[in-house]
Protein backbone atom coordinates (compact mmCIF):
# COMPACT_ATOMS: atom_id res chain seq x y z
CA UNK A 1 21.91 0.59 4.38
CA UNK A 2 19.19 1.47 6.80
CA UNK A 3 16.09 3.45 6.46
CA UNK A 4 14.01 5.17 9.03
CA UNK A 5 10.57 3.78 9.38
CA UNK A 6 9.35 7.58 9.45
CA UNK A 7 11.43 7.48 6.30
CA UNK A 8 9.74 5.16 4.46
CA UNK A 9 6.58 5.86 5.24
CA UNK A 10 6.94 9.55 4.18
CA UNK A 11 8.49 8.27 0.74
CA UNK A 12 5.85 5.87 0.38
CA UNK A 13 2.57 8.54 1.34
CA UNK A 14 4.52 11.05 -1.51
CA UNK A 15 4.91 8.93 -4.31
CA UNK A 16 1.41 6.91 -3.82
CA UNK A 17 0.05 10.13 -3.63
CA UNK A 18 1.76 11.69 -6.99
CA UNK A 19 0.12 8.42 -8.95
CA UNK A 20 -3.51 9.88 -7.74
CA UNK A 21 -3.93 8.17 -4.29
CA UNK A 22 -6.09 10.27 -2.02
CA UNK A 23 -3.74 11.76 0.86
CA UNK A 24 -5.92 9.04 3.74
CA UNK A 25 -5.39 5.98 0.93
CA UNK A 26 -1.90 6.42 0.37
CA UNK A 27 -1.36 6.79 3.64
CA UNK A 28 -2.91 3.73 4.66
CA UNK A 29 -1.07 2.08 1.64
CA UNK A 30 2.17 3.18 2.96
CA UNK A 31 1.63 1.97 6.33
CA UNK A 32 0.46 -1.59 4.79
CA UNK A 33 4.18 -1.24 2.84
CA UNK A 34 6.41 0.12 5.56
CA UNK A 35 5.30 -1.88 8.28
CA UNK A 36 5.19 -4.74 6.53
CA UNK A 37 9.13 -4.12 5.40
CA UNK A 38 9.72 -3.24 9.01
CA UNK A 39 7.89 -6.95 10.00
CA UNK A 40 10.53 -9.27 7.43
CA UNK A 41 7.21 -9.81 5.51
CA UNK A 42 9.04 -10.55 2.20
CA UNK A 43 6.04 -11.11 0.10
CA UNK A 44 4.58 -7.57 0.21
CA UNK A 45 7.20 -5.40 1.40
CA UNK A 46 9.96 -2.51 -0.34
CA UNK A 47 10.61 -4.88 -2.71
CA UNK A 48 6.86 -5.08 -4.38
CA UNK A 49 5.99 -1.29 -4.24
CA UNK A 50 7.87 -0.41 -7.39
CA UNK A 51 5.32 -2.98 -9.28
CA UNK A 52 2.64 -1.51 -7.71
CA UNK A 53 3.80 1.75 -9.03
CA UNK A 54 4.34 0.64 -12.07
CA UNK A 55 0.68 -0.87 -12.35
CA UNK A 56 -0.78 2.67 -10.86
CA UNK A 57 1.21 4.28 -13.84
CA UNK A 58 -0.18 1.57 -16.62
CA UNK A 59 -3.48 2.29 -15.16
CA UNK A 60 -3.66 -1.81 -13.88
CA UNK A 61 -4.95 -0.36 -9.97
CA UNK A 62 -7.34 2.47 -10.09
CA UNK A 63 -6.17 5.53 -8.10
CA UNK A 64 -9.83 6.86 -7.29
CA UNK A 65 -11.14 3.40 -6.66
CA UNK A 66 -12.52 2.54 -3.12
CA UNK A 67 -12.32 -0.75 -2.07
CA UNK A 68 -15.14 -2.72 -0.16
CA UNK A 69 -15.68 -5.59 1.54
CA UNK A 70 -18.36 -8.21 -0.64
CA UNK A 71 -17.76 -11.23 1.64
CA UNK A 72 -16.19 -11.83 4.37
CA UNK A 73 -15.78 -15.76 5.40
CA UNK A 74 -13.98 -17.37 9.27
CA UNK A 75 -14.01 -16.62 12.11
CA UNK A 76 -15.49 -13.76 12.05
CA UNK A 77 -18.67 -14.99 10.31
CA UNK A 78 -20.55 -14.26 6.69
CA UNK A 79 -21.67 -11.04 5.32
């Protein structure tokens, strides 16, 4: 079976956003999960969101949480 992108994306954005994500955040989420699906990337694709899901429900990820960068190492030098 075959899924739309658009699809996925959409299904993604809802549910991410009926665990508490904030509308941008799950979006961005989504995109991270969709495209990565659409890329073959097995690791962090359809098949992980339900976990993540599951930790959002347990309470494991903070919904209202905003992450930031503390240090950033490579090529792109140190904070």
């Amino acid at each position: 079976m075959r899924v739309q992108y658009e699809d996925l994306l959409a299904k993604f954005e809802r549910i991410l956003e009926s665990r508490g994500l904030k509308k941008e955040h799950a979006h961005a989420a989504a995109v991270v999960f969709a495209q990565n699906s659409l890329d073959g990337i097995y690791s962090h694709r359809v098949n992980r969101f339900p976990r993540v899901v599951r930790y959002l429900e347990k309470g494991e990820i903070d919904p209202y949480a905003t992450p930031e960068c503390e240090v950033q190492h490579g090529s792109n030098g140190e904070r």
